[in-house]
N, C-alpha and C. Protein backbone atom coordinates (compact mmCIF):
# COMPACT_ATOMS: atom_id res chain seq x y z
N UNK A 1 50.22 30.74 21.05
CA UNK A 1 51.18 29.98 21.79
C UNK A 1 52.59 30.36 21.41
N UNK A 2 53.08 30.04 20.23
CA UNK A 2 54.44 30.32 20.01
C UNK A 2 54.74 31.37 19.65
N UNK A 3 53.98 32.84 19.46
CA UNK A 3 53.57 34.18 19.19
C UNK A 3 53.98 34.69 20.76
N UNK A 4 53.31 34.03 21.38
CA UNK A 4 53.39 34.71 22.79
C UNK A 4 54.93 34.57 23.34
N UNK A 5 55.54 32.98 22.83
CA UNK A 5 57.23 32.83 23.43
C UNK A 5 57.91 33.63 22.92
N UNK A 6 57.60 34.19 21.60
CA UNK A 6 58.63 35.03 20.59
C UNK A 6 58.52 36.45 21.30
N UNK A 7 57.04 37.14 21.56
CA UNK A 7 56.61 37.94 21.74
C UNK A 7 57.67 38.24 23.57
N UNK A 8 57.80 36.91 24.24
CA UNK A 8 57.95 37.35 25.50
C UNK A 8 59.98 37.57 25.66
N UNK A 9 60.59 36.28 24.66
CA UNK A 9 61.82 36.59 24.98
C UNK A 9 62.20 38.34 24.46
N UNK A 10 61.35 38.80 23.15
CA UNK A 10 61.85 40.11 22.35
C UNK A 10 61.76 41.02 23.67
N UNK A 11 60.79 40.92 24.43
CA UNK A 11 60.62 41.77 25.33
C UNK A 11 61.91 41.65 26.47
N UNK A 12 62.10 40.76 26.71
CA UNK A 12 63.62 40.15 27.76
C UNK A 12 64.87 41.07 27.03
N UNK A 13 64.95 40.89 26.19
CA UNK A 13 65.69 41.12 25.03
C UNK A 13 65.59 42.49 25.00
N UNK A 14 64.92 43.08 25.08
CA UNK A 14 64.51 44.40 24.97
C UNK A 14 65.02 45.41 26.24
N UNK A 15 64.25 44.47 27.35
CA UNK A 15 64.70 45.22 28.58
C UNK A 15 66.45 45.01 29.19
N UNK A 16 66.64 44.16 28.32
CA UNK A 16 68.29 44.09 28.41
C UNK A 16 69.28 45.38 27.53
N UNK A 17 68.32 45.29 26.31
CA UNK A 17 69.47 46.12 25.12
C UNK A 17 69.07 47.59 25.61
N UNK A 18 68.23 48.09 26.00
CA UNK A 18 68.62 49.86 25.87
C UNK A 18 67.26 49.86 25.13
N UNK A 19 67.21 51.60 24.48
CA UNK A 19 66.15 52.33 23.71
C UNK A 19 66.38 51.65 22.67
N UNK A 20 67.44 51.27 21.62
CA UNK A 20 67.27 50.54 20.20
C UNK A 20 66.93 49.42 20.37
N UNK A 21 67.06 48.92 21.03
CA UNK A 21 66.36 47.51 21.33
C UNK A 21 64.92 47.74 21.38
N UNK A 22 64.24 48.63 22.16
CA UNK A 22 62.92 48.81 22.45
C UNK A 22 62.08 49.55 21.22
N UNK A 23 63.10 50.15 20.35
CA UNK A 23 62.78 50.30 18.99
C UNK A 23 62.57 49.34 17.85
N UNK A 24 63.31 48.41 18.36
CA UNK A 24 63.72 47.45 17.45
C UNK A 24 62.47 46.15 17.68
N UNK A 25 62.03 45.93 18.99
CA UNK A 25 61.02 45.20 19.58
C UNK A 25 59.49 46.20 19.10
N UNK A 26 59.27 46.82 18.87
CA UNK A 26 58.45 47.98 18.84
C UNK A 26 58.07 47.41 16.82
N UNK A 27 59.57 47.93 16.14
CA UNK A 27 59.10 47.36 15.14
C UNK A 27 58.78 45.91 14.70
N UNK A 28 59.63 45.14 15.08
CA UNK A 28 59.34 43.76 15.15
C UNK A 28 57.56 43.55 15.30
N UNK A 29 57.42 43.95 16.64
CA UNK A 29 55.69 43.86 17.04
C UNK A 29 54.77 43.92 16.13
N UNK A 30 55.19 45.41 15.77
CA UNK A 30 54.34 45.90 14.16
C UNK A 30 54.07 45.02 13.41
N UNK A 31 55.22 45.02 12.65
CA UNK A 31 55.20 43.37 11.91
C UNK A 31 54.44 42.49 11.83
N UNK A 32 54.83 42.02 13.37
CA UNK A 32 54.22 40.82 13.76
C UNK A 32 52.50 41.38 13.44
N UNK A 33 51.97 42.19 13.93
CA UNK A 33 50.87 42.47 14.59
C UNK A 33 50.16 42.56 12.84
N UNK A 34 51.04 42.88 11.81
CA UNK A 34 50.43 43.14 10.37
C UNK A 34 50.15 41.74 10.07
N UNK A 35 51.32 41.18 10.54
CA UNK A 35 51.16 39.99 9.94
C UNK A 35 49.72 39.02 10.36
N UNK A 36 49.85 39.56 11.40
CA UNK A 36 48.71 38.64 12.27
C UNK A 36 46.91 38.92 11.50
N UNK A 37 47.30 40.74 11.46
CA UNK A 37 46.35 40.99 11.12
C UNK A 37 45.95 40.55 9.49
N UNK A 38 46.47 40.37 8.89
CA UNK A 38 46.39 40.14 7.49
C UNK A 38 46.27 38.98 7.62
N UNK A 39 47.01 37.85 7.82
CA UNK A 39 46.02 36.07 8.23
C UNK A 39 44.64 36.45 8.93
N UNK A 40 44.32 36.91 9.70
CA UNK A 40 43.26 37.36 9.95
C UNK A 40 42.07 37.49 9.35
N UNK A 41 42.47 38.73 8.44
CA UNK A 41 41.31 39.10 7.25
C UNK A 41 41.36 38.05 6.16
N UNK A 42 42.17 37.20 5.94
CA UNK A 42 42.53 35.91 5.14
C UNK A 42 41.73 35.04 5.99
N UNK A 43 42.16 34.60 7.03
CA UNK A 43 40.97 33.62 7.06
C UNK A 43 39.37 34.07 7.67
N UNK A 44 39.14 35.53 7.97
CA UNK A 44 37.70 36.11 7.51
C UNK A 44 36.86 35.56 6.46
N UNK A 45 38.13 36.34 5.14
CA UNK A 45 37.41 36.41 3.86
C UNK A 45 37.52 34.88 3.33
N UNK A 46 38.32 33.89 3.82
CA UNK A 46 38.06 32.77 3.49
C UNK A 46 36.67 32.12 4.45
N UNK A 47 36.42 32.05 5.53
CA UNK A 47 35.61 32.12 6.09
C UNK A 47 33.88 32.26 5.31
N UNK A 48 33.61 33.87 4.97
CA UNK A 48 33.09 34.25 4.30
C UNK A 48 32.79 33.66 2.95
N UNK A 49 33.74 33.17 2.37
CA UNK A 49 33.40 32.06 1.17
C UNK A 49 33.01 31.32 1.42
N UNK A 50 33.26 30.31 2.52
CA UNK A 50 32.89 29.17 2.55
C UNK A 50 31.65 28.61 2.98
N UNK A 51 31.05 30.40 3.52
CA UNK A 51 29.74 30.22 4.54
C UNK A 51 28.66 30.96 3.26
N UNK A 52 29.18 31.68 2.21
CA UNK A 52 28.68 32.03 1.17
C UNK A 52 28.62 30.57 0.28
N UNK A 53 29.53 29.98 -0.06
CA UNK A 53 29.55 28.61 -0.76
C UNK A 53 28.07 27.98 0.32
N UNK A 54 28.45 27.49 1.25
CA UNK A 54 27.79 26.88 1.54
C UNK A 54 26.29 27.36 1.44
N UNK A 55 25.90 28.00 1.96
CA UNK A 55 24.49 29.04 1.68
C UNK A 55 24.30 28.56 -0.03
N UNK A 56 24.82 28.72 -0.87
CA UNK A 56 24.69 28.29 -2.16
C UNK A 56 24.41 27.36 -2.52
N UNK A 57 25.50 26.10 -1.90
CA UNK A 57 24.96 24.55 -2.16
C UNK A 57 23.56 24.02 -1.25
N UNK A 58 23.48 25.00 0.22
CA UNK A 58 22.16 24.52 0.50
C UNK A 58 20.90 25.01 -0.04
N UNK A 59 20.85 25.98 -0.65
CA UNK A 59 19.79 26.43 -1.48
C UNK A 59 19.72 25.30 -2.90
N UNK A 60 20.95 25.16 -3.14
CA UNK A 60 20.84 24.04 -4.40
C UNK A 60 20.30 22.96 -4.25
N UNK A 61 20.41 22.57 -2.74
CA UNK A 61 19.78 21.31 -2.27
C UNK A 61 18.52 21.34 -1.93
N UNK A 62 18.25 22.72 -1.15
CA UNK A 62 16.38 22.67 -0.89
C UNK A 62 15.69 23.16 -2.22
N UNK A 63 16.23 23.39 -3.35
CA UNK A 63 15.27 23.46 -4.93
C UNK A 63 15.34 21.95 -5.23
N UNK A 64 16.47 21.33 -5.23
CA UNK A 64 16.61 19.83 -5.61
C UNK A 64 15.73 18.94 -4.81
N UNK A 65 15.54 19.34 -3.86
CA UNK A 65 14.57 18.24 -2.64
C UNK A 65 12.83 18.76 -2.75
N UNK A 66 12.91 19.79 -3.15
CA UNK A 66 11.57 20.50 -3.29
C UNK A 66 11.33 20.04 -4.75
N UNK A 67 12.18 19.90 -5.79
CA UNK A 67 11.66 19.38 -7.05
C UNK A 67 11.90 17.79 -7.33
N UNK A 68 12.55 17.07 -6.26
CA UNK A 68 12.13 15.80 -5.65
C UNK A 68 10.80 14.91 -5.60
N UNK A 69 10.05 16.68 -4.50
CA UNK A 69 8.70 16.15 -3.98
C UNK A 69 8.04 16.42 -4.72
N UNK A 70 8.13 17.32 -5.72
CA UNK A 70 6.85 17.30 -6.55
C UNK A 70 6.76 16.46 -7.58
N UNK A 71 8.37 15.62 -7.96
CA UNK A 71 8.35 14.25 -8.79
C UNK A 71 7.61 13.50 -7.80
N UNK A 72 7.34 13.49 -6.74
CA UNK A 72 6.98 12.15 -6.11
C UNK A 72 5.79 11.92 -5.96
N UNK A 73 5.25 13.61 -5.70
CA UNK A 73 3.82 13.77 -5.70
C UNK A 73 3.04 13.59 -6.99
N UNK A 74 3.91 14.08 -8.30
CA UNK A 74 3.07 13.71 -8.85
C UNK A 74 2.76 12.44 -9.30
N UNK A 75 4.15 11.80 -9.27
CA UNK A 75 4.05 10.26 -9.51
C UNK A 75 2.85 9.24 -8.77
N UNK A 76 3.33 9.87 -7.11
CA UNK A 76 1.97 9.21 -6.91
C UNK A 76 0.85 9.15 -7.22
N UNK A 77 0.21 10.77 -7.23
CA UNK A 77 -1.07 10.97 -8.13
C UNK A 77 -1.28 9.99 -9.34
N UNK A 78 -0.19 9.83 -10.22
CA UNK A 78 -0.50 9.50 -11.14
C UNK A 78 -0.68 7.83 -11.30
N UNK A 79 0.38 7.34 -10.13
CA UNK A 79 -0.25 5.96 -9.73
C UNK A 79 -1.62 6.01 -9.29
N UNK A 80 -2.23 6.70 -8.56
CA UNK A 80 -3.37 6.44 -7.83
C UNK A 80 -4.37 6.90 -8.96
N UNK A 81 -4.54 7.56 -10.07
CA UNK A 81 -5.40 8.06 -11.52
C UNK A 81 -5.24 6.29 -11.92
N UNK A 82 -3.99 5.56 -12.42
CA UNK A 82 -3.99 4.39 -12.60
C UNK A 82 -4.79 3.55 -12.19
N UNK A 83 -4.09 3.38 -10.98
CA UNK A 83 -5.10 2.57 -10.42
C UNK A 83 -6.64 2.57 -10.22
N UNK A 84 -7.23 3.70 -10.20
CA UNK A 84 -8.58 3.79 -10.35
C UNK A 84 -9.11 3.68 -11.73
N UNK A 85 -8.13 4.18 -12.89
CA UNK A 85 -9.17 3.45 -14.16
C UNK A 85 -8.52 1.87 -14.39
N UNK A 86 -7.61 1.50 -13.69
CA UNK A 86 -7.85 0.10 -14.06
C UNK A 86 -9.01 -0.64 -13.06
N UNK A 87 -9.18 -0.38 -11.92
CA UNK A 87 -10.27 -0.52 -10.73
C UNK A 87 -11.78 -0.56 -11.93
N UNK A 88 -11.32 0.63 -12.08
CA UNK A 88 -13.25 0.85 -12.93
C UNK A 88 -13.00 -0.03 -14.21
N UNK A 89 -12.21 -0.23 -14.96
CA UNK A 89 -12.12 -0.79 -16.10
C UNK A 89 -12.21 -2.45 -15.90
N UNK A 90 -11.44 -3.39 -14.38
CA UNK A 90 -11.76 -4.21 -14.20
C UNK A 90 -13.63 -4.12 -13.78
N UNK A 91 -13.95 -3.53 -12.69
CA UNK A 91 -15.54 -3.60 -12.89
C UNK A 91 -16.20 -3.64 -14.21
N UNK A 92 -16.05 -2.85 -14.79
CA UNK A 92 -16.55 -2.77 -16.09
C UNK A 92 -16.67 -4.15 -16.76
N UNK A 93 -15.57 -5.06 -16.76
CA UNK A 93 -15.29 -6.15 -17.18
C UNK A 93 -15.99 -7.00 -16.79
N UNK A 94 -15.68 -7.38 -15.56
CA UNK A 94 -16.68 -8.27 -14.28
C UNK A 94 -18.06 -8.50 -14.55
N UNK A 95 -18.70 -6.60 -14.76
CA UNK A 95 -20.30 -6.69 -15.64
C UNK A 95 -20.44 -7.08 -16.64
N UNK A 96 -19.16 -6.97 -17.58
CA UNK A 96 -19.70 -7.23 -19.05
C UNK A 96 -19.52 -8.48 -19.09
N UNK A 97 -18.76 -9.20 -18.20
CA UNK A 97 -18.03 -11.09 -18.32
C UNK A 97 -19.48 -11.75 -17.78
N UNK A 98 -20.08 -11.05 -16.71
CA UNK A 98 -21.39 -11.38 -15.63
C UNK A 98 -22.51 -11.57 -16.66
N UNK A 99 -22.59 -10.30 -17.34
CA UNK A 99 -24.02 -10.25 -18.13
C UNK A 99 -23.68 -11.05 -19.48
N UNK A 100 -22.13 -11.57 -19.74
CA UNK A 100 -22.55 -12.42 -20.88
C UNK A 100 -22.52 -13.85 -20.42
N UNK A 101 -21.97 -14.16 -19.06
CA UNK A 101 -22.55 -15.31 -18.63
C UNK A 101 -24.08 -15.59 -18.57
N UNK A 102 -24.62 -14.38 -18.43
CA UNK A 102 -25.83 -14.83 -17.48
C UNK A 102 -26.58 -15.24 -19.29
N UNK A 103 -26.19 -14.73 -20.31
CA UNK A 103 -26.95 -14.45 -21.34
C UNK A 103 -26.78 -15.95 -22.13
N UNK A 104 -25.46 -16.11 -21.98
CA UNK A 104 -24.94 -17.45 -22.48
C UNK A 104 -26.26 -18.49 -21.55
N UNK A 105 -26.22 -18.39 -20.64
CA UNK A 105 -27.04 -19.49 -19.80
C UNK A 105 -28.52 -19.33 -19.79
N UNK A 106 -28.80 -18.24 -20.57
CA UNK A 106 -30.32 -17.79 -20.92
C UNK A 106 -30.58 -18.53 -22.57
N UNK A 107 -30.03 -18.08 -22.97
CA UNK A 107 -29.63 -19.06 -24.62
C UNK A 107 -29.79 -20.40 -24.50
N UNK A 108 -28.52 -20.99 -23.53
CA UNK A 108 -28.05 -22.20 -23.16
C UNK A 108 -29.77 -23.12 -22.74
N UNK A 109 -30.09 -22.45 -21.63
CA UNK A 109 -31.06 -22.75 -21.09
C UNK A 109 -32.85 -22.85 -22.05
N UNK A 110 -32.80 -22.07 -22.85
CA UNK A 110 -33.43 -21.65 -23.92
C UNK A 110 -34.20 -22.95 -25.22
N UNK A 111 -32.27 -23.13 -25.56
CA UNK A 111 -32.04 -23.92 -26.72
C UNK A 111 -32.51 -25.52 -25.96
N UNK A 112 -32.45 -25.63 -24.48
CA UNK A 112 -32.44 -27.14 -23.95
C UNK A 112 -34.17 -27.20 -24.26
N UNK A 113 -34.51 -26.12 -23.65
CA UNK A 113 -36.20 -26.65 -23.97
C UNK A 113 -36.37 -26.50 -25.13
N UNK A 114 -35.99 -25.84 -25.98
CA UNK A 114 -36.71 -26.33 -27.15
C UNK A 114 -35.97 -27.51 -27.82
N UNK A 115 -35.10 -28.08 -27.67
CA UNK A 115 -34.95 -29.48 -28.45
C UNK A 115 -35.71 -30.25 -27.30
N UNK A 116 -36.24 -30.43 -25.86
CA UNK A 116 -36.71 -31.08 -25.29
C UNK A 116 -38.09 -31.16 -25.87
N UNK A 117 -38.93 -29.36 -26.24
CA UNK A 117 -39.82 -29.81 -26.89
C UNK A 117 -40.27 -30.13 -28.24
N UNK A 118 -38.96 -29.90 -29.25
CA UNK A 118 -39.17 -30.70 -30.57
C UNK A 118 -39.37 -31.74 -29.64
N UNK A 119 -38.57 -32.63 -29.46
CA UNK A 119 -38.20 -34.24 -29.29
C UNK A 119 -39.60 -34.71 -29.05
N UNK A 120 -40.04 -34.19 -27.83
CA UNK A 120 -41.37 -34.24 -27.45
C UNK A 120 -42.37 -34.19 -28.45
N UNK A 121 -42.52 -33.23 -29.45
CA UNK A 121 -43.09 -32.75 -30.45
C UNK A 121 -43.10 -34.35 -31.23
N UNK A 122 -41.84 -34.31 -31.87
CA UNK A 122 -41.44 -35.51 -32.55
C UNK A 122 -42.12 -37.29 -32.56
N UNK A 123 -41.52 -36.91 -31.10
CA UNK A 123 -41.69 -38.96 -30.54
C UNK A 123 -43.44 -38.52 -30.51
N UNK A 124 -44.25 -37.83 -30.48
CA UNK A 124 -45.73 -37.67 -30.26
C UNK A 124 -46.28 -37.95 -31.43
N UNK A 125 -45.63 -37.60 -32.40
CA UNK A 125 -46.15 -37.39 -33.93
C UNK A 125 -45.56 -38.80 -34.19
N UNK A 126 -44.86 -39.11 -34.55
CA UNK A 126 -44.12 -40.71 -34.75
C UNK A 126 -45.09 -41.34 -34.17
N UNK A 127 -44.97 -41.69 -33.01
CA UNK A 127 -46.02 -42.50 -32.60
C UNK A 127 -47.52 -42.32 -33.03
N UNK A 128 -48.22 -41.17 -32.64
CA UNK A 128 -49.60 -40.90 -33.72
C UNK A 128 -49.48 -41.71 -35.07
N UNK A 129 -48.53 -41.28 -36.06
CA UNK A 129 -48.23 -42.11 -37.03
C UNK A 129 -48.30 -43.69 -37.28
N UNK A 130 -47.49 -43.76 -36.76
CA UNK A 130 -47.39 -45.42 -36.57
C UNK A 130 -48.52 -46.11 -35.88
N UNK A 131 -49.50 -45.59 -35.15
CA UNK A 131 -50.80 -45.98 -34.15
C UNK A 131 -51.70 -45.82 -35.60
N UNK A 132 -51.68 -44.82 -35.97
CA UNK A 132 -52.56 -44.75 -37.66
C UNK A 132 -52.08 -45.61 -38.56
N UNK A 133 -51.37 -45.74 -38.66
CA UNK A 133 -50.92 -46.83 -39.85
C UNK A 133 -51.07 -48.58 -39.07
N UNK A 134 -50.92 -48.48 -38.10
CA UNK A 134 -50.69 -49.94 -37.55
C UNK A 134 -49.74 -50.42 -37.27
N UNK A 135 -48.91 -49.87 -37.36
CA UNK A 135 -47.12 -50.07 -37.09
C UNK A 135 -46.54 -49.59 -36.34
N UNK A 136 -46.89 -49.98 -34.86
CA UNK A 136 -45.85 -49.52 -33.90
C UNK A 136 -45.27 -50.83 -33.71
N UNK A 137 -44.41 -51.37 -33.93
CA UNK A 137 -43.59 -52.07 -33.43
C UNK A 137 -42.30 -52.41 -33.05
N UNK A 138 -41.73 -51.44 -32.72
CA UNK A 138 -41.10 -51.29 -32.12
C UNK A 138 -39.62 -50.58 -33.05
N UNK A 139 -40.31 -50.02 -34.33
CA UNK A 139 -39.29 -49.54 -34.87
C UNK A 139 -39.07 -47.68 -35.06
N UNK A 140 -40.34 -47.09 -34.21
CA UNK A 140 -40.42 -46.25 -33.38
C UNK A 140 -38.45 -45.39 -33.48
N UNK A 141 -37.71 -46.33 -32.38
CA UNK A 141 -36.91 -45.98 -31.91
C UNK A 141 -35.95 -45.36 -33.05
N UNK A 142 -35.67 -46.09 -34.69
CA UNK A 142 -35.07 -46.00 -35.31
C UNK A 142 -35.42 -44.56 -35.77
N UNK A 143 -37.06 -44.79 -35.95
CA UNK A 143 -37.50 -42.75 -36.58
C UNK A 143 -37.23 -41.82 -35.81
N UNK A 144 -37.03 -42.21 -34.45
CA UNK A 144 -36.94 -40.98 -33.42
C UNK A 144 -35.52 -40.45 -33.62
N UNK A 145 -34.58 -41.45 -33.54
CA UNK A 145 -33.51 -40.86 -34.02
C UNK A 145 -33.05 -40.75 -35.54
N UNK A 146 -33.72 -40.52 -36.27
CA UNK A 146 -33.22 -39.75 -37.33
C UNK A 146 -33.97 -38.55 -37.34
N UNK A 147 -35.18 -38.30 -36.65
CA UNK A 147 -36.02 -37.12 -36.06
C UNK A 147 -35.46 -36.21 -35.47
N UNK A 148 -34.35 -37.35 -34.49
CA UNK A 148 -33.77 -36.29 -33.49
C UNK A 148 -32.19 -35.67 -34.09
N UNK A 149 -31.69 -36.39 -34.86
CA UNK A 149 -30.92 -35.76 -35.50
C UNK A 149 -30.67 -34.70 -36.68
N UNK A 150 -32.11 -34.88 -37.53
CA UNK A 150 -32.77 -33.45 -38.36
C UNK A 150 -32.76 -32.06 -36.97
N UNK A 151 -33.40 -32.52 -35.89
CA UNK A 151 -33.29 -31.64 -35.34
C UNK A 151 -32.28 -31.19 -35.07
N UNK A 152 -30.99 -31.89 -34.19
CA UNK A 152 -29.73 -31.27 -33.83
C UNK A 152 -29.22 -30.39 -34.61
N UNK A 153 -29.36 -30.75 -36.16
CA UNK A 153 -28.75 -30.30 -37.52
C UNK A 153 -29.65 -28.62 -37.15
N UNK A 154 -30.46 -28.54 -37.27
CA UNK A 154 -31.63 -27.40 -37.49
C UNK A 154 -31.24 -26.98 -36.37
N UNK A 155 -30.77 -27.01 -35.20
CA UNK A 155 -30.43 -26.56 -33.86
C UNK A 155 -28.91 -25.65 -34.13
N UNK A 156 -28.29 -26.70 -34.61
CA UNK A 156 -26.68 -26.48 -34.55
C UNK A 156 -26.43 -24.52 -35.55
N UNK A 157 -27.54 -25.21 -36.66
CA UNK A 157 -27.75 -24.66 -37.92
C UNK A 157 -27.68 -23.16 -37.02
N UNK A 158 -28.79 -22.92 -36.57
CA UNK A 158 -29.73 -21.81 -35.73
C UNK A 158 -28.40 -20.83 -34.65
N UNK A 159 -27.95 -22.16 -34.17
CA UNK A 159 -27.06 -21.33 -33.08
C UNK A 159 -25.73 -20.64 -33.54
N UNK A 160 -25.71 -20.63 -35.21
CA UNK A 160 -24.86 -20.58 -35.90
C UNK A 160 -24.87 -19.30 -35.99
């Protein structure tokens, strides 16, 4: 734009003054035309940097985004290894909590009949006793429970 106004009065200018004038416009041009050309290769070679820079920082960025994903990948993996031995380690638990319930209530269940059949045992023999001797009268109840409490003792003892 303002190359071209300079460029057009020198020429006015020119065709007014004679041959030194047209010498003088001639060198001027030159000039100009070095000058032009040298901003030129200036902003080329700046150009060129910046498209070289850039090429640089985007390579910096696709190693950085590529060593991103393989933090992410492996992280996940390594959540999902987690989560499956805590998965199996809760099962594991579940069976071992299951089978000592069931064992507790096999015991549990175990220990009821046999103080049902001491007791049984017990009040049978007491009474036999007392039918042999002549003395059932009704104090039975007092031997049964001190019968039945030797037993608890011998029970408690056992489960010990």
């Amino acid at each position: 734009g303002a190359e071209m106004v300079l460029l057009r009065s020198d020429r006015e200018e020119a065709a007014k003054g004679g041959g030194d004038a047209v010498k003088t416009l001639e060198l001027r041009w030159q000039d100009r035309c070095e000058d032009l050309r040298a901003r030129l290769e200036d902003a080329n070679s700046e150009r060129a940097r910046l498209e070289e820079e850039m090429a640089h920082e985007k390579r910096r960025a696709d190693e950085t985004k590529a060593e991103l994903e393989r933090d992410l990948a492996n992280a996940r993996e390594e959540l999902e290894s987690t989560r499956r031995e805590f998965a199996a380690e809760r099962v594991a638990l579940m069976s071992d909590a299951g089978e000592a319930t069931k064992h507790a209530s096999e015991v549990e269940d175990h220990v009821e009949r046999e103080v049902q059949r001491r007791v049984a045992e017990a009040t049978s023999a007491l009474e036999k006793a007392h039918r042999a001797a002549g003395e059932f009268d009704g104090d039975a109840e007092t031997e049964l429970a001190k019968v039945l409490k030797q037993h608890a003792a011998k029970l408690a003892h056992i489960e010990q």
